[in-house]
Protein backbone atom coordinates (compact mmCIF):
# COMPACT_ATOMS: atom_id res chain seq x y z
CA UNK A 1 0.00 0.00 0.00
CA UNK A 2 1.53 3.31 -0.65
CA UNK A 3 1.95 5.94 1.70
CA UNK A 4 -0.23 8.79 1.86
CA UNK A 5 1.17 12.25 0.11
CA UNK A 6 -0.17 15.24 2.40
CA UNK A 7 -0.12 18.25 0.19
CA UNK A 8 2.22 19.84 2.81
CA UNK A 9 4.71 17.02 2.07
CA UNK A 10 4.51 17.25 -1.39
CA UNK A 11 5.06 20.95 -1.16
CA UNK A 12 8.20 20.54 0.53
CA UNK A 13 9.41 18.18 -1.71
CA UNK A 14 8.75 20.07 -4.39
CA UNK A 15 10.80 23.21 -2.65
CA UNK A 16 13.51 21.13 -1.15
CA UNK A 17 15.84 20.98 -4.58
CA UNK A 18 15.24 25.09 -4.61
CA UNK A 19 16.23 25.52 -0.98
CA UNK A 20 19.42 23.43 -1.39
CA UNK A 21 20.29 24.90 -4.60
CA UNK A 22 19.82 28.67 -2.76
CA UNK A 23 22.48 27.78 -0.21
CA UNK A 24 25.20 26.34 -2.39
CA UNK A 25 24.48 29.90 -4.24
CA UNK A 26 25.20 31.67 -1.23
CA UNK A 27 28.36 29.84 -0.29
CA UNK A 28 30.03 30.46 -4.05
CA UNK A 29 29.14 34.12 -3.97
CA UNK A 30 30.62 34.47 -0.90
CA UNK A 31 33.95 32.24 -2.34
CA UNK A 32 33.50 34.93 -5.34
CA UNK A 33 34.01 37.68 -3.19
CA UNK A 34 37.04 36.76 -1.49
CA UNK A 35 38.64 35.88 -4.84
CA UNK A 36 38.27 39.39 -5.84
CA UNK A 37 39.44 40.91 -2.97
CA UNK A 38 42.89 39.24 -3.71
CA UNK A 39 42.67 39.33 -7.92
CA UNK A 40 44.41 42.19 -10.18
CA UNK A 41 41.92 44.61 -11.57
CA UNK A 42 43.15 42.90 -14.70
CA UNK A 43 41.50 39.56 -13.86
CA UNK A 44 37.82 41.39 -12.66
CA UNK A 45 37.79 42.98 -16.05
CA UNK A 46 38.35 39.79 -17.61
CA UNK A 47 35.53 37.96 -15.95
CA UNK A 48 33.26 41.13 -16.54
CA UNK A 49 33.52 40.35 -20.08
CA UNK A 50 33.51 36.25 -19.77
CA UNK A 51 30.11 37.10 -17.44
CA UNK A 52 28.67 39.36 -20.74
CA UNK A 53 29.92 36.66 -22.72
CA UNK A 54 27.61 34.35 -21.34
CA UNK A 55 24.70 36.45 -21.16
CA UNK A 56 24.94 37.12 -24.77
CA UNK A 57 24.90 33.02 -25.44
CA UNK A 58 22.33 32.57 -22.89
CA UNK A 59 20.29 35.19 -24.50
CA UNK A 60 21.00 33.94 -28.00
CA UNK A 61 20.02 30.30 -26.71
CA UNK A 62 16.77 31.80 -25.41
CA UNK A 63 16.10 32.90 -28.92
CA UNK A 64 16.58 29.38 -30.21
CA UNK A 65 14.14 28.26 -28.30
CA UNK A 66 11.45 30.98 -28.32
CA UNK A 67 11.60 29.77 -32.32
CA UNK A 68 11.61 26.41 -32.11
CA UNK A 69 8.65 26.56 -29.77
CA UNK A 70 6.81 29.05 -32.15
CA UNK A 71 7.63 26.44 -34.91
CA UNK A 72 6.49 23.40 -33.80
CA UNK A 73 3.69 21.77 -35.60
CA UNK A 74 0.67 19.83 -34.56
CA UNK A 75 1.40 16.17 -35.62
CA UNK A 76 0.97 12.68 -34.98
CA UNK A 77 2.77 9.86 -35.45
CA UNK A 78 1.43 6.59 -35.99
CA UNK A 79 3.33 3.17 -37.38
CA UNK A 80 1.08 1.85 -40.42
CA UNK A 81 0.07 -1.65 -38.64
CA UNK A 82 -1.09 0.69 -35.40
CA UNK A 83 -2.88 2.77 -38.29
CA UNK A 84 -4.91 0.26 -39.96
CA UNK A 85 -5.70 -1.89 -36.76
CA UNK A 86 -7.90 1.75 -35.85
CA UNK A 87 -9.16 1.84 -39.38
CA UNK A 88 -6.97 5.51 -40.41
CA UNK A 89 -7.85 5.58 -43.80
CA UNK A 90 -6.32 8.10 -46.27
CA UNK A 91 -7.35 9.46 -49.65
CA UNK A 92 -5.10 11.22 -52.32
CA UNK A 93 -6.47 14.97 -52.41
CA UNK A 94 -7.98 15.69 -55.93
CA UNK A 95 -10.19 18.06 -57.84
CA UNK A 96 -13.77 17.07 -57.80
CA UNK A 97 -17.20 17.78 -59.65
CA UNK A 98 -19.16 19.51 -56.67
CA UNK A 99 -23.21 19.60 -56.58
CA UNK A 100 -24.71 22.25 -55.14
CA UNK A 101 -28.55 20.87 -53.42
CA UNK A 102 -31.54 21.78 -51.59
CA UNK A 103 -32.17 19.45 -48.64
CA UNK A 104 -35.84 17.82 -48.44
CA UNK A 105 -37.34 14.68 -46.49
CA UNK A 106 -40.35 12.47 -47.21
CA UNK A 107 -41.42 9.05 -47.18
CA UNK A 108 -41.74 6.86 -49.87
CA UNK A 109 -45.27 5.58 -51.35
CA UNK A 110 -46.98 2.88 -53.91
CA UNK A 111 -48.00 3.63 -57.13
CA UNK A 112 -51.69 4.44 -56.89
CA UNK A 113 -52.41 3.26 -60.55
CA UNK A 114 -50.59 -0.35 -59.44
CA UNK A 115 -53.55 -1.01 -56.98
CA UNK A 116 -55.70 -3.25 -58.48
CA UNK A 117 -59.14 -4.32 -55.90
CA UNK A 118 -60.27 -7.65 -57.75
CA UNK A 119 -64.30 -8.11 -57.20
CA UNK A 120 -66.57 -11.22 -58.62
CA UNK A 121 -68.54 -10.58 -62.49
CA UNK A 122 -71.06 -12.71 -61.59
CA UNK A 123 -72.68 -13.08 -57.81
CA UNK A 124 -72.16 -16.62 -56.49
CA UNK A 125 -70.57 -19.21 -53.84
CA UNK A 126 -67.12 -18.90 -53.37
CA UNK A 127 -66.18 -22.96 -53.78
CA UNK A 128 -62.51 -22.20 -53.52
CA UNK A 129 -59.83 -19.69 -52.23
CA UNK A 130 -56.12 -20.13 -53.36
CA UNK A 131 -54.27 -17.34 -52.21
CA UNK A 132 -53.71 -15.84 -47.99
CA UNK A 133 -52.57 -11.75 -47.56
CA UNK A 134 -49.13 -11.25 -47.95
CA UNK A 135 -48.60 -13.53 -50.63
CA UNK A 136 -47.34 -12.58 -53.90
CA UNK A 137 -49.17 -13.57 -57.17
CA UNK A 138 -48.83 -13.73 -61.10
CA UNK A 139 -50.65 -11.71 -63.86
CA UNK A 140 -53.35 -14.95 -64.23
CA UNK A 141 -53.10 -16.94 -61.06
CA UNK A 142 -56.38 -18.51 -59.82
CA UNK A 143 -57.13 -16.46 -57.02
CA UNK A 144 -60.79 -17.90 -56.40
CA UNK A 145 -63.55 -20.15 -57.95
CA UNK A 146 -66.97 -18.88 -57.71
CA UNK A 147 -70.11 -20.97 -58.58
CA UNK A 148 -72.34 -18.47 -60.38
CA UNK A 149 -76.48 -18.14 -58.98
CA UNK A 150 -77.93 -17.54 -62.11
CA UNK A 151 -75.79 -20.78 -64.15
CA UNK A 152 -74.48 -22.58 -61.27
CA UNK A 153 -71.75 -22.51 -63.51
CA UNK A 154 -68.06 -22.07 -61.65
CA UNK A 155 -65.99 -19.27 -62.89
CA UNK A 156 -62.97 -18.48 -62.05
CA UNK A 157 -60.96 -14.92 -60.50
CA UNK A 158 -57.65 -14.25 -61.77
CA UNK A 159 -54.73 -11.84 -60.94
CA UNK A 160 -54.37 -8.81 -63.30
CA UNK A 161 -51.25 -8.00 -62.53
CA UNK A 162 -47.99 -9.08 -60.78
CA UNK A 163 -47.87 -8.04 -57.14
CA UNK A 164 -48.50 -8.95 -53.42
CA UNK A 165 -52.13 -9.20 -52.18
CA UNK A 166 -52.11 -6.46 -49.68
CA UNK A 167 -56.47 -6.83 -48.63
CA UNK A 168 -58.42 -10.16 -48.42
CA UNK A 169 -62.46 -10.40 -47.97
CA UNK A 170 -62.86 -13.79 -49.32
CA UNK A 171 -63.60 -17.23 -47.65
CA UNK A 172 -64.89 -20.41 -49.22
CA UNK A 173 -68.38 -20.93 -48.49
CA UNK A 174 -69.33 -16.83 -48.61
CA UNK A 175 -71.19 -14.95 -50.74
CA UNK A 176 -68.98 -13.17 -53.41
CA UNK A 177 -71.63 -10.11 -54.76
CA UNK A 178 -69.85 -6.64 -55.34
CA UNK A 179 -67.74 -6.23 -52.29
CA UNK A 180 -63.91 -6.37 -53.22
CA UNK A 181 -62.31 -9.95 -52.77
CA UNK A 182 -59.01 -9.29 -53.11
CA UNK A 183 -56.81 -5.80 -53.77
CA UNK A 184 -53.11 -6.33 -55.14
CA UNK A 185 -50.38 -3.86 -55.48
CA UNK A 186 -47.17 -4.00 -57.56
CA UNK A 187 -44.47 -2.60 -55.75
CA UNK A 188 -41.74 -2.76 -58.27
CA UNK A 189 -41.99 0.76 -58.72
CA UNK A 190 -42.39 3.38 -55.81
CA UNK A 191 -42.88 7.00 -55.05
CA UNK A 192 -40.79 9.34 -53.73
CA UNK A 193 -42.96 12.43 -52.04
CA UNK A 194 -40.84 15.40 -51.12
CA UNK A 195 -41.99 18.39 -48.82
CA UNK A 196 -40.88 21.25 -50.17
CA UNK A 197 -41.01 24.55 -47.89
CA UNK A 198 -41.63 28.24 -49.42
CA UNK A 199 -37.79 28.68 -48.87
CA UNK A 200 -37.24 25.78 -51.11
CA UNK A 201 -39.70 25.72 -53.60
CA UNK A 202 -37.78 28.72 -55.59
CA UNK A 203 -34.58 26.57 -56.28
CA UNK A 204 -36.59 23.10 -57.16
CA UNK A 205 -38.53 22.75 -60.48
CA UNK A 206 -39.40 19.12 -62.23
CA UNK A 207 -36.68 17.68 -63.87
CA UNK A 208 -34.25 18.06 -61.17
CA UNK A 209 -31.40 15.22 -59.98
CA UNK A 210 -32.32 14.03 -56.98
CA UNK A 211 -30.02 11.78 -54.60
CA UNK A 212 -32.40 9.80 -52.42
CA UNK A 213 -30.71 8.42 -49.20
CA UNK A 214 -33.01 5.36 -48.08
CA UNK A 215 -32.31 2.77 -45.70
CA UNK A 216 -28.46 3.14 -46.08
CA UNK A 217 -29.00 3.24 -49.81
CA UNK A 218 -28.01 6.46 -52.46
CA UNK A 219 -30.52 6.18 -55.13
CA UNK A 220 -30.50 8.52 -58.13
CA UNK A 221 -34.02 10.00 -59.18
CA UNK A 222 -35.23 12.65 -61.05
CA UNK A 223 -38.70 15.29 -60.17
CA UNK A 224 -41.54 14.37 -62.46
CA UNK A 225 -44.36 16.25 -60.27
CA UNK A 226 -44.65 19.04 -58.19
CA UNK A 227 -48.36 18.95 -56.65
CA UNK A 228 -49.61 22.40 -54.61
CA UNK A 229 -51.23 21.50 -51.56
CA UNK A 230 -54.46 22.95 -50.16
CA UNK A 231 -54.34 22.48 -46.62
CA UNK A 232 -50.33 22.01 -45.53
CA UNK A 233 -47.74 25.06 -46.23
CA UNK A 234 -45.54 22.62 -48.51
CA UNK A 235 -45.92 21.67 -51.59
CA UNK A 236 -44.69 17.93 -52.75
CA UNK A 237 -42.28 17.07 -54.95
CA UNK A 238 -42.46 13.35 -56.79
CA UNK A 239 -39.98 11.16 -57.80
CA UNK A 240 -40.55 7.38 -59.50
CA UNK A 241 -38.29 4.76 -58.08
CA UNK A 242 -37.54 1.73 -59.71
CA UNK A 243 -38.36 -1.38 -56.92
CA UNK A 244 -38.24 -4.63 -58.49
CA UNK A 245 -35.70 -5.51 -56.50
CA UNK A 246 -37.99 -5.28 -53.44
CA UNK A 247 -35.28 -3.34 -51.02
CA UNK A 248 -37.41 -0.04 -50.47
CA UNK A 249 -41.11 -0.30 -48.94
CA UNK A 250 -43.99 2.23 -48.88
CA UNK A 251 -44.15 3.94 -45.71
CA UNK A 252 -40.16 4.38 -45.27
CA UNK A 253 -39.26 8.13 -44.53
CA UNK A 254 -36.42 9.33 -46.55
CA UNK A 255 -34.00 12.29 -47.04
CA UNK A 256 -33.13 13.61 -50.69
CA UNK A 257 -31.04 15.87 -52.15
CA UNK A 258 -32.16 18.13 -55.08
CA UNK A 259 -29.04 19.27 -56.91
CA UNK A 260 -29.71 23.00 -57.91
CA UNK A 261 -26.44 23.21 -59.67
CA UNK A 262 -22.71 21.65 -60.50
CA UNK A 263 -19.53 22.42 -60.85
CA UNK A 264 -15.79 21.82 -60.67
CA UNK A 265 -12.99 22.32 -58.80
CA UNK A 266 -9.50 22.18 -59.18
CA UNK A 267 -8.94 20.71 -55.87
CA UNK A 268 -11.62 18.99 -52.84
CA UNK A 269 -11.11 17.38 -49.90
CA UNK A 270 -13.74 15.02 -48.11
CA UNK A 271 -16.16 16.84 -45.61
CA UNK A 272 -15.49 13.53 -43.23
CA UNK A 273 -11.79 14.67 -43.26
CA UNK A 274 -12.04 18.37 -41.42
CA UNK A 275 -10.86 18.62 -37.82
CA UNK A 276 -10.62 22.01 -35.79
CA UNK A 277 -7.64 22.33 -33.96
CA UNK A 278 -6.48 25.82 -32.59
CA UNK A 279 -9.22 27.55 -33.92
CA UNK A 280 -8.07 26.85 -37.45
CA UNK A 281 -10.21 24.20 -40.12
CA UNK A 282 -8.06 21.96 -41.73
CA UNK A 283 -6.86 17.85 -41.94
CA UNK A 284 -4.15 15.41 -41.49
CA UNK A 285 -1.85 15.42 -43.76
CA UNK A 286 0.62 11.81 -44.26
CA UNK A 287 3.88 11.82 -44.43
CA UNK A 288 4.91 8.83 -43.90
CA UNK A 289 4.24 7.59 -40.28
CA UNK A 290 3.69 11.12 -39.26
CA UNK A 291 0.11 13.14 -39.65
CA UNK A 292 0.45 16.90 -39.76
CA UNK A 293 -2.64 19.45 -38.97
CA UNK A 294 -2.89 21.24 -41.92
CA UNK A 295 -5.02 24.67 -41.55
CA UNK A 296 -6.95 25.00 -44.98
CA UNK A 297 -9.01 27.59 -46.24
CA UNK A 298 -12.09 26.68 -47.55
CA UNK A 299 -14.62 27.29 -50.10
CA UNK A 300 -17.68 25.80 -52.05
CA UNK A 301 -19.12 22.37 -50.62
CA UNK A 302 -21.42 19.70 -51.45
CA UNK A 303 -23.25 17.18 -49.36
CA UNK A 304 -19.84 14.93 -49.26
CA UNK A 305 -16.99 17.15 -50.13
CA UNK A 306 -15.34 21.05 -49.77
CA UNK A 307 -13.46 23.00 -51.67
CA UNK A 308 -9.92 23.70 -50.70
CA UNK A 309 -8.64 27.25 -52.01
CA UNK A 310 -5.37 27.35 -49.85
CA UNK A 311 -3.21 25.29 -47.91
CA UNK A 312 -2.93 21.68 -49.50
CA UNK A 313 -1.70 20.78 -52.66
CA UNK A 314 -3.21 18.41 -55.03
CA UNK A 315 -1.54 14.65 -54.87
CA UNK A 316 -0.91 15.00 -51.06
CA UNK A 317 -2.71 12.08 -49.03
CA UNK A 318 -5.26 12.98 -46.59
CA UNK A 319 -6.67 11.37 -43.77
CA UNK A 320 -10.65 10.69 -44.36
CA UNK A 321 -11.62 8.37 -41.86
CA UNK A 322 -11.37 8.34 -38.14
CA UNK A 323 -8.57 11.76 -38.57
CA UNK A 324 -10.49 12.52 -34.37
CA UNK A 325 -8.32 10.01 -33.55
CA UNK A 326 -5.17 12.16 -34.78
CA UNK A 327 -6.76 15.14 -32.99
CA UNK A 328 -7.07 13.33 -29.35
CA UNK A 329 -3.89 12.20 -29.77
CA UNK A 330 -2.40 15.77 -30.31
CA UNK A 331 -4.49 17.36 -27.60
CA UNK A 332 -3.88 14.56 -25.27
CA UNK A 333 -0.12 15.27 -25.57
CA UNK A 334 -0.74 18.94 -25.06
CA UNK A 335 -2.80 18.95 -21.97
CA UNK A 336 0.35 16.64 -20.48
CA UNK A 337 2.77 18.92 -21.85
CA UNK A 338 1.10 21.81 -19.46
CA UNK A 339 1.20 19.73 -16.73
């Protein structure tokens, strides 16, 4: 167990070294002045000039090191295998086609004209039911068999289109009159509904690019409809989204981009890549095992990338991912430098 460190101890500890190093200051001055007493004039003026001597080296070494602290750069340094096992990845720092946008969120809805409710021609018994909701069916599958009143003839109900059956009202043994038996919808193809706000709706029109971020997923659209609303202060912008691949569903909120304009610049860096760090925007620059804070100044951005006017040059590599690692490290080694 280690012994406990009063603050009164640790203070005298602490001032023990100075008290020690007071006295043996004391003794040589007093040493000093005898020698003196018993030197030539000659030797005094000699050591008046060795004593300016060294006050001109000590203040010349105070100088040094006035500039080397004013120099010294805000860096990291970090062996490759160290750099990889914390997933530091770097990119090489390029110019880059930027995309000016409009933010707008929504959720995502099924094509009203690929909703099909399914109903009986004739009224009759239903004698069989082949299909449960939820499942999906075939342009022509049997859905149901129906014996008809006026014939007694059976008939049968068949899927107009490909889809999932999404509304069931039909058991064997009922009644099948006018009431819908069945409604299908075909989700291979989806809507994209967009509020847009009076501060957007100047810089969207219909056929504008739209990135649509859904589910993890950056899908390219384009506006076909912009539909004024009566009763909400948006209006709603619609984009068709190709869904035979089944990944998006209706009822899933989204977030878009509407790109109002693009452009190019000679040189971009990834918005994942800027760190502050004394006030100053900039990223990590590699060379070699060593990352150096590099203040940038910045201009245009995008939704992934900014413009860099000053203070990188293109072909430099840049760290994109995880560079707040870099930063603890520096400020970690700061804080324990001013202890």
């Amino acid at each position: 167990m280690k012994p406990h460190v009063t603050l009164a101890m640790f203070i005298a500890a602490w001032l023990m070294p100075m008290q020690v190093m007071a006295a043996n200051e004391q003794e040589q001055a007093h040493v000093h002045a005898k020698e003196q007493a018993v030197k030539p004039q000659s030797d005094t003026k000699k050591n008046e000039e060795h004593e300016e001597h060294e006050e001109h080296n000590e203040h010349e070494g105070h100088d040094e090191n006035d500039e080397h602290e004013h120099n010294e750069t805000l860096s990291s340094r970090i062996s490759d295998d160290m750099a990889t096992a914390v997933n530091i990845v770097t990119d090489r720092a390029d110019s880059q086609r930027l995309r000016q946008h409009q933010v707008v969120y929504g959720k995502l809805s099924a094509d009203p004209n690929r909703i099909i409710h399914v109903n009986a021609r004739f009224p009759g018994i239903l004698t069989s039911v082949k299909f449960s909701l939820g499942d999906s069916v075939k342009a022509g599958d049997v859905l149901a068999v129906v014996e008809s009143n006026e014939s007694l003839n059976t008939y049968a109900i068949k899927a107009p289109i490909d889809g999932v059956i999404i509304q069931r009202s039909a058991n064997v043994g009922e009644v099948a009159q006018q009431q819908t038996l069945f409604s299908i919808a075909d989700f291979g193809s989806l809507w994209a509904d967009f509020r847009l706000y009076p501060s957007q709706q100047v810089a969207v029109a219909t056929g504008q690019n739209v990135v649509i971020l859904a589910a993890d997923t950056e899908i390219n659209g384009v506006i076909a409809h912009i539909i004024p609303s009566l009763t909400q202060p948006y209006q709603l912008a619609r984009v068709k989204l190709d869904n035979r691949d089944g990944k998006l569903s209706s009822g899933q909120l989204i977030e878009g981009a509407v790109i109002s304009g693009e452009f190019n610049v000679e040189l971009a860096v990834k918005k994942s890549a800027i760190q502050i760090l004394d006030n100053q925007s900039g990223v990590f620059v590699k060379n070699n095992t060593e990352y150096v804070f590099t203040p940038l100044q910045l201009g245009r951005s995008d939704m992934d990338y900014v413009e860099v006017i000053a203070g990188l040059k293109p072909g430099q590599w840049y760290v994109t991912t995880n560079s707040y690692l870099l930063k603890a490290d520096i400020e970690k080694s700061e804080a324990e430098h001013a202890h």
